[in-house]
C-alpha atoms as a PDB file:
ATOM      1  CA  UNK A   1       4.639 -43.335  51.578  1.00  0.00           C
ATOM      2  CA  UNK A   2       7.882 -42.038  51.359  1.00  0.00           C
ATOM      3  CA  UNK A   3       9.868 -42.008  47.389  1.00  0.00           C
ATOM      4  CA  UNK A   4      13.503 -43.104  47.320  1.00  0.00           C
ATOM      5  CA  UNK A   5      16.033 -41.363  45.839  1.00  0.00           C
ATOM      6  CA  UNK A   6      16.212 -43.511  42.786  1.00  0.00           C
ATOM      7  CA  UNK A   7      12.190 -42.884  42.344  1.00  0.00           C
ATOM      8  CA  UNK A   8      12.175 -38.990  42.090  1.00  0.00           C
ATOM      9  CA  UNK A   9      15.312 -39.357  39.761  1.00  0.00           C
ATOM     10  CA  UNK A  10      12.733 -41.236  37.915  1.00  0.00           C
ATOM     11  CA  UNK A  11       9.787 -39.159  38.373  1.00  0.00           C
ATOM     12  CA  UNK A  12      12.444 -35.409  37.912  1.00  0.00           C
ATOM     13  CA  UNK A  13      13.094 -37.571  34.935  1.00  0.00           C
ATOM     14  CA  UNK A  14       9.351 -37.812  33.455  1.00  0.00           C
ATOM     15  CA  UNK A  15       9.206 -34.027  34.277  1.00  0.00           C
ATOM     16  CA  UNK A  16      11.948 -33.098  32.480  1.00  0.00           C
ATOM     17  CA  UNK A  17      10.799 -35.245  29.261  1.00  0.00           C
ATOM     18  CA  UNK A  18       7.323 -33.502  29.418  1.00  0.00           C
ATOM     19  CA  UNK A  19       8.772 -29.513  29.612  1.00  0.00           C
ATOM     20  CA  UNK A  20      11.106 -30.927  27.140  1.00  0.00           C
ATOM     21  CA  UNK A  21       8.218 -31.872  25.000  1.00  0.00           C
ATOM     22  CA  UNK A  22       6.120 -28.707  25.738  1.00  0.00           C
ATOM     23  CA  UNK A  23       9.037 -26.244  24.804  1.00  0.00           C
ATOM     24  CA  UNK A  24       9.399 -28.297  21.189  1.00  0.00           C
ATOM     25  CA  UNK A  25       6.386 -27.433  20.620  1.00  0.00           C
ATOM     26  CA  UNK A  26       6.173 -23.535  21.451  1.00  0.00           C
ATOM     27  CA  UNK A  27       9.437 -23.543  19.385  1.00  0.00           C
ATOM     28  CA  UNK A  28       7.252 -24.931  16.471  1.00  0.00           C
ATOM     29  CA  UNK A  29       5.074 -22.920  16.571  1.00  0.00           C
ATOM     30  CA  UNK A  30       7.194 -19.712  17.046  1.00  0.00           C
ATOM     31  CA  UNK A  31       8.761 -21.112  13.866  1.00  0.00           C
ATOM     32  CA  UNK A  32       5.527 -21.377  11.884  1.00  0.00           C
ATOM     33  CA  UNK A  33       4.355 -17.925  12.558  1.00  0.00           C
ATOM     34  CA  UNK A  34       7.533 -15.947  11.855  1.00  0.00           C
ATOM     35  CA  UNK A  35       7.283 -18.444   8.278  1.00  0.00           C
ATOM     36  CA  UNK A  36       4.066 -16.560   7.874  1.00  0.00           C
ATOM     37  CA  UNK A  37       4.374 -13.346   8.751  1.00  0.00           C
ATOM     38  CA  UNK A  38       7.435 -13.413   6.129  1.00  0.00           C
ATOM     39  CA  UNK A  39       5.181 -14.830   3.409  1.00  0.00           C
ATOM     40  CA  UNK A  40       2.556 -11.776   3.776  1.00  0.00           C
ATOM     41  CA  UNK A  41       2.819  -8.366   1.656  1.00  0.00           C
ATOM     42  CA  UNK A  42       3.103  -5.360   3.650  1.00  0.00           C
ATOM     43  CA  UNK A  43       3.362  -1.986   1.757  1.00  0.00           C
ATOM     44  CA  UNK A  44       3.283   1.734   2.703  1.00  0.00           C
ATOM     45  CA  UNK A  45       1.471   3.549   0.272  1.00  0.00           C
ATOM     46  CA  UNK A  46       0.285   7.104  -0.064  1.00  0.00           C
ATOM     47  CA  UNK A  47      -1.237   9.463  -2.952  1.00  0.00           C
ATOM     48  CA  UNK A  48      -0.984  13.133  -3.180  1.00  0.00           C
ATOM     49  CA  UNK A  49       0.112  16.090  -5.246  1.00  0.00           C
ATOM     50  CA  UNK A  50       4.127  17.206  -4.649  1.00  0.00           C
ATOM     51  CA  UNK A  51       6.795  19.882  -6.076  1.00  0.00           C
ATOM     52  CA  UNK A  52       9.621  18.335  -7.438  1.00  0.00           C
ATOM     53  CA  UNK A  53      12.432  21.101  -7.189  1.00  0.00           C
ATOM     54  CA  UNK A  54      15.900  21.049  -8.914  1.00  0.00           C
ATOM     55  CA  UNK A  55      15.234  19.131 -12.295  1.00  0.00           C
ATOM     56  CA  UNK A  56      16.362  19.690 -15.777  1.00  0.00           C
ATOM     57  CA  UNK A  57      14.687  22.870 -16.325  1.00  0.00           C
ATOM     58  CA  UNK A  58      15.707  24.482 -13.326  1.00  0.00           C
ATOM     59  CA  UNK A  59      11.997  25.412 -12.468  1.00  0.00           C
ATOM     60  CA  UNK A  60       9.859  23.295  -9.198  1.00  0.00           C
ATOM     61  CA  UNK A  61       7.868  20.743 -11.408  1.00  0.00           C
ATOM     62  CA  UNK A  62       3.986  20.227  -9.752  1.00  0.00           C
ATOM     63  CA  UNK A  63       2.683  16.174  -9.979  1.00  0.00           C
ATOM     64  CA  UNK A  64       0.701  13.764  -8.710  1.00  0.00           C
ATOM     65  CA  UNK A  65       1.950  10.481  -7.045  1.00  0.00           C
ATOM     66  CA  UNK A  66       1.442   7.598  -6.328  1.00  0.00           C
ATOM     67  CA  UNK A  67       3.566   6.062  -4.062  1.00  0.00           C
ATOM     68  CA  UNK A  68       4.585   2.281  -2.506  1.00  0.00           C
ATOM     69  CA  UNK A  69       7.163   1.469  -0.062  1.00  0.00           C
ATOM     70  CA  UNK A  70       7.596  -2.389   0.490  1.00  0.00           C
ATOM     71  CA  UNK A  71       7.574  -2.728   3.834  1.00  0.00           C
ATOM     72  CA  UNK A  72       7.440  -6.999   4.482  1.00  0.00           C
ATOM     73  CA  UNK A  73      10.156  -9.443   3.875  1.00  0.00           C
ATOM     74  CA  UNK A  74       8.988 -10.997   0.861  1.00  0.00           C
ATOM     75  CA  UNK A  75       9.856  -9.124  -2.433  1.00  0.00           C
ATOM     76  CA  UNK A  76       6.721  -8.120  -4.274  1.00  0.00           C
ATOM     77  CA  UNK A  77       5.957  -6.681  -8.020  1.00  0.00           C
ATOM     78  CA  UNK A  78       4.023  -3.681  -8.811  1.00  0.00           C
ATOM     79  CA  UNK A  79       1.440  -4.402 -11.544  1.00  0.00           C
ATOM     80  CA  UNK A  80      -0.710  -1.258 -11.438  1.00  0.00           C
ATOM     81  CA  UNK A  81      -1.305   1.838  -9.777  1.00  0.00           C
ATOM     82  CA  UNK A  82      -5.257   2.721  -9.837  1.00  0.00           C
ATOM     83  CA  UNK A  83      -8.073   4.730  -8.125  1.00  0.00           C
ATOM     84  CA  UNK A  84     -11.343   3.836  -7.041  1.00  0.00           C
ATOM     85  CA  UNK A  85     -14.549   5.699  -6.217  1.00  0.00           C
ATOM     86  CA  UNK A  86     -17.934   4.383  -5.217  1.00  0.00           C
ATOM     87  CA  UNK A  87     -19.464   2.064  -3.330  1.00  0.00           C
ATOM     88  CA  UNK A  88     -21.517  -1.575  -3.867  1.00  0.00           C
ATOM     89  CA  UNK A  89     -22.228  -1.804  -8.043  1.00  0.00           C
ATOM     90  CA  UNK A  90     -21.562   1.753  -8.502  1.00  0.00           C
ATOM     91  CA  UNK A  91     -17.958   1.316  -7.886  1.00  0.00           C
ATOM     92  CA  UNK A  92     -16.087   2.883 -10.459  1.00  0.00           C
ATOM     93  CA  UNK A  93     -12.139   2.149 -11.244  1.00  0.00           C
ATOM     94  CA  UNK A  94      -9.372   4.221 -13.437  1.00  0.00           C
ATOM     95  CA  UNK A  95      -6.223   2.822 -13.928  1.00  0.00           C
ATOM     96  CA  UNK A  96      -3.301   5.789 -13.531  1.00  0.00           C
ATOM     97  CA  UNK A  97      -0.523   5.863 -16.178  1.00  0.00           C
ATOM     98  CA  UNK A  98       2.520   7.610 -15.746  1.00  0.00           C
ATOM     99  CA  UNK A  99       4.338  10.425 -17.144  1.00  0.00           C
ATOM    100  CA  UNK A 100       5.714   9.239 -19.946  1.00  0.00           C
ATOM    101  CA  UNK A 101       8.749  11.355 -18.763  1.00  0.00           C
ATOM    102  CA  UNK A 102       8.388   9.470 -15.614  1.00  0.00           C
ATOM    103  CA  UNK A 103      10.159   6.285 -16.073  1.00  0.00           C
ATOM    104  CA  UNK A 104       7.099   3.693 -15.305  1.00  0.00           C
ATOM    105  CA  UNK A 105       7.531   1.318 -12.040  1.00  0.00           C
ATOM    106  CA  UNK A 106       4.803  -0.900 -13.478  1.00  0.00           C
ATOM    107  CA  UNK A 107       6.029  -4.509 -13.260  1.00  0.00           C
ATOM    108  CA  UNK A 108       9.380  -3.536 -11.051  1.00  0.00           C
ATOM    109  CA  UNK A 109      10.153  -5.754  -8.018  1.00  0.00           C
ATOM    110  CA  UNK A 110      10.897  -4.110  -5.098  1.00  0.00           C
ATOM    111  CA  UNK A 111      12.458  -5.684  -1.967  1.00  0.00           C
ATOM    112  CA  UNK A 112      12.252  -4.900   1.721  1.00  0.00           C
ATOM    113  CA  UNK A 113      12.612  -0.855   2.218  1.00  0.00           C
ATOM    114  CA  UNK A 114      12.236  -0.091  -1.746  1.00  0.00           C
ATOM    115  CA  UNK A 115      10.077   2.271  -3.425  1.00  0.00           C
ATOM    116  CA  UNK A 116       8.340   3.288  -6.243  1.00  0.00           C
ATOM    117  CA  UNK A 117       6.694   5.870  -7.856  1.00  0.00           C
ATOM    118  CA  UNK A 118       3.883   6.885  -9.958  1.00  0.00           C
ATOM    119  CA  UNK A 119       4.054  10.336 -11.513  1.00  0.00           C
ATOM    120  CA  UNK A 120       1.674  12.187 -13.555  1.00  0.00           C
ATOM    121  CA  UNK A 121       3.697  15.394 -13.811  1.00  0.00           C
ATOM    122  CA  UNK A 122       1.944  18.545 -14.768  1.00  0.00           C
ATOM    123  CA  UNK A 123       4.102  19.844 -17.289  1.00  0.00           C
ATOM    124  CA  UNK A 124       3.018  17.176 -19.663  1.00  0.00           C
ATOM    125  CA  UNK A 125      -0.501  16.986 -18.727  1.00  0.00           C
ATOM    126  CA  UNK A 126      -0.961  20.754 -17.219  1.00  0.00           C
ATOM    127  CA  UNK A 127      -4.826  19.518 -17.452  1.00  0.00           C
ATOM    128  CA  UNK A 128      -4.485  16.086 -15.635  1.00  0.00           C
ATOM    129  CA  UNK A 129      -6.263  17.706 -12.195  1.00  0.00           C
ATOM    130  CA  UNK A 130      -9.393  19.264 -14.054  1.00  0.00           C
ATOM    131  CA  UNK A 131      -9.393  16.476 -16.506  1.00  0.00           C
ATOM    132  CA  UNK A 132      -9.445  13.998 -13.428  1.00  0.00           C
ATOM    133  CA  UNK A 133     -12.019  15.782 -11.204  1.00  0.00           C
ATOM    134  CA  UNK A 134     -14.101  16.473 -13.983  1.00  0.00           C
ATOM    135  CA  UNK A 135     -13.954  13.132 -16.055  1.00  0.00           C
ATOM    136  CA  UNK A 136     -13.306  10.637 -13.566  1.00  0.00           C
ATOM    137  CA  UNK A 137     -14.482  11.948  -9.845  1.00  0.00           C
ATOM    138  CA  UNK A 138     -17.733  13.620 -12.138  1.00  0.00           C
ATOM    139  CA  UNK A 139     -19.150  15.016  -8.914  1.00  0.00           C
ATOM    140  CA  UNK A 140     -18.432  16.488  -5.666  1.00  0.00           C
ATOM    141  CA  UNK A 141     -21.179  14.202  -3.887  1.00  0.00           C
ATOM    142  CA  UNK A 142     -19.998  12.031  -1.110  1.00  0.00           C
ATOM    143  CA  UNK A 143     -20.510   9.328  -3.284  1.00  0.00           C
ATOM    144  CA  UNK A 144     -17.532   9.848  -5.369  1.00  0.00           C
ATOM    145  CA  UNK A 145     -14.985  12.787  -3.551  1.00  0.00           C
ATOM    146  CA  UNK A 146     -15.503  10.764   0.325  1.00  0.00           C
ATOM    147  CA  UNK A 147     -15.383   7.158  -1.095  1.00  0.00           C
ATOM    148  CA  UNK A 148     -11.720   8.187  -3.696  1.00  0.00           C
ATOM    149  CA  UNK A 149      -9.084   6.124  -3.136  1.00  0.00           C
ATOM    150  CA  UNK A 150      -5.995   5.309  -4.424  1.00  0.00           C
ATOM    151  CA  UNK A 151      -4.974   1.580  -5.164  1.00  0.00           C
ATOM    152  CA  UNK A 152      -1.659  -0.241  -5.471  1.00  0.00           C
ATOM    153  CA  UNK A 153      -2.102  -3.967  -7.326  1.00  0.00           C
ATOM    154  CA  UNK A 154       0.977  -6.567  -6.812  1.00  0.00           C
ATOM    155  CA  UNK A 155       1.426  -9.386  -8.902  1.00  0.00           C
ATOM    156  CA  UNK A 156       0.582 -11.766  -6.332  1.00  0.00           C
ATOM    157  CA  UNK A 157      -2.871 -10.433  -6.491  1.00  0.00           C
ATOM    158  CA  UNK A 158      -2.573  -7.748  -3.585  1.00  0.00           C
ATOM    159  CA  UNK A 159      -4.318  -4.906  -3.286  1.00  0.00           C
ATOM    160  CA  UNK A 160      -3.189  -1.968  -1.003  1.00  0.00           C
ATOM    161  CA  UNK A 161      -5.627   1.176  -0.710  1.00  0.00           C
ATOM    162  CA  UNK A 162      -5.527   4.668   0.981  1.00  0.00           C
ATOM    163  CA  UNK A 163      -7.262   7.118   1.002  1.00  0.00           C
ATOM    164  CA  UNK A 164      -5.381   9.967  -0.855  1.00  0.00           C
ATOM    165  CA  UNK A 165      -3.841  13.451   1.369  1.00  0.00           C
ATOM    166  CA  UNK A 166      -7.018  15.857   2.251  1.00  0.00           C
ATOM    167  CA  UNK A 167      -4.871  18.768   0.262  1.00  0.00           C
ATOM    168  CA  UNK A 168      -5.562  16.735  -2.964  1.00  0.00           C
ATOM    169  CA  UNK A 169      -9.060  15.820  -1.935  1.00  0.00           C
ATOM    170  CA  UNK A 170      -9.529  19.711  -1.596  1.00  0.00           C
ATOM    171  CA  UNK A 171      -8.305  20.510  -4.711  1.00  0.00           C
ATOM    172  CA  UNK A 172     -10.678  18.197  -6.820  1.00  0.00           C
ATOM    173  CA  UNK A 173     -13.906  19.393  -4.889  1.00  0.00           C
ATOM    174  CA  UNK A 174     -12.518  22.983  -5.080  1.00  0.00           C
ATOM    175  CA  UNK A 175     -12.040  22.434  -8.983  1.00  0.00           C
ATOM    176  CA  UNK A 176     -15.844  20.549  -9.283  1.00  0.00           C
ATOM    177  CA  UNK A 177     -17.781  23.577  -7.371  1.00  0.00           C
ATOM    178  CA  UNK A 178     -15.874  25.884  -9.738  1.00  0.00           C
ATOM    179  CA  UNK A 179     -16.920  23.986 -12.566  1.00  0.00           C
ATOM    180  CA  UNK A 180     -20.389  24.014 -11.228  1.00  0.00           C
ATOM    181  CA  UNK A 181     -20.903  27.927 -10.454  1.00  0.00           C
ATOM    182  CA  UNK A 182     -19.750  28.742 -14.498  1.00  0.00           C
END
């Protein structure tokens, strides 16, 4: 059986109703996934000790920071900067205060491509590295020194972690196995 003309208008009709239909949809849901990638927090964050060269006194400052780079579309506020050691119920946490020369980034919004920093700088706590490795890290075992991390907390109840630069990691077990041999 042959179709007139009239009847594949009709049925080229039907099809074009159907991809019509079936590209709506993909649309949608194109849509609702670029809604929720938007809504997610995505920050850059890294920890380690740096030389901060051409302040006030004219002489390269040492420090430790802490720092977070929003990387996602939605604008997020920094609540805390922290580290954490240990594993299961042994897991141990220290909340890190700035230098009170260090203006504090604690509850600061930052948008897309914005940064802050948290700075323990060594020329008000000279100490800060022994006091750390000794007080907070308390051993060189892989249970502590392999498990350290540092933690960025948002006010929307994210938590970003990384592990912080081996040259820091270094320096705390160098300082605990000098403390150990005395």
């Amino acid at each position: 059986m042959e179709l007139t003309f009239d009847q594949w208008m009709t049925v080229l009709g039907a099809m074009g109703s159907w991809l019509a239909a079936v590209g709506t949809i993909a649309a949608s849901g194109v849509a609702l996934l670029l809604a929720g990638r938007a809504e997610k927090v995505k920050l850059k964050v890294w920890a380690g000790r740096r030389l901060i060269v051409g302040g006030g006194s004219g002489q390269p400052t040492e420090c430790v920071v802490i720092s977070v780079t929003n990387l996602g579309e939605r604008p997020v506020i920094i609540q805390s900067a922290a580290w954490r050691m240990g594993k299961g119920k042994s897991r141990q946490y220290a909340i890190q205060m700035p230098s009170t020369t260090s203006p504090s980034q604690f509850g600061k919004r930052i948008d897309y491509g914005e940064n802050a920093q948290f700075m323990v700088n060594f020329v008000e706590s000279p100490d800060w590295m022994r006091d750390f490795a000794t007080n907070v890290v308390q051993d060189g075992s892989d249970k502590w020194l392999k498990t350290l991390r540092a933690q960025v907390n948002t006010s929307v109840g994210h938590t970003e972690t990384v592990k912080p630069e081996q040259p820091f990691l270094d320096e705390i077990k160098q300082i605990l196995e000098t403390d150990r041999a005395e």
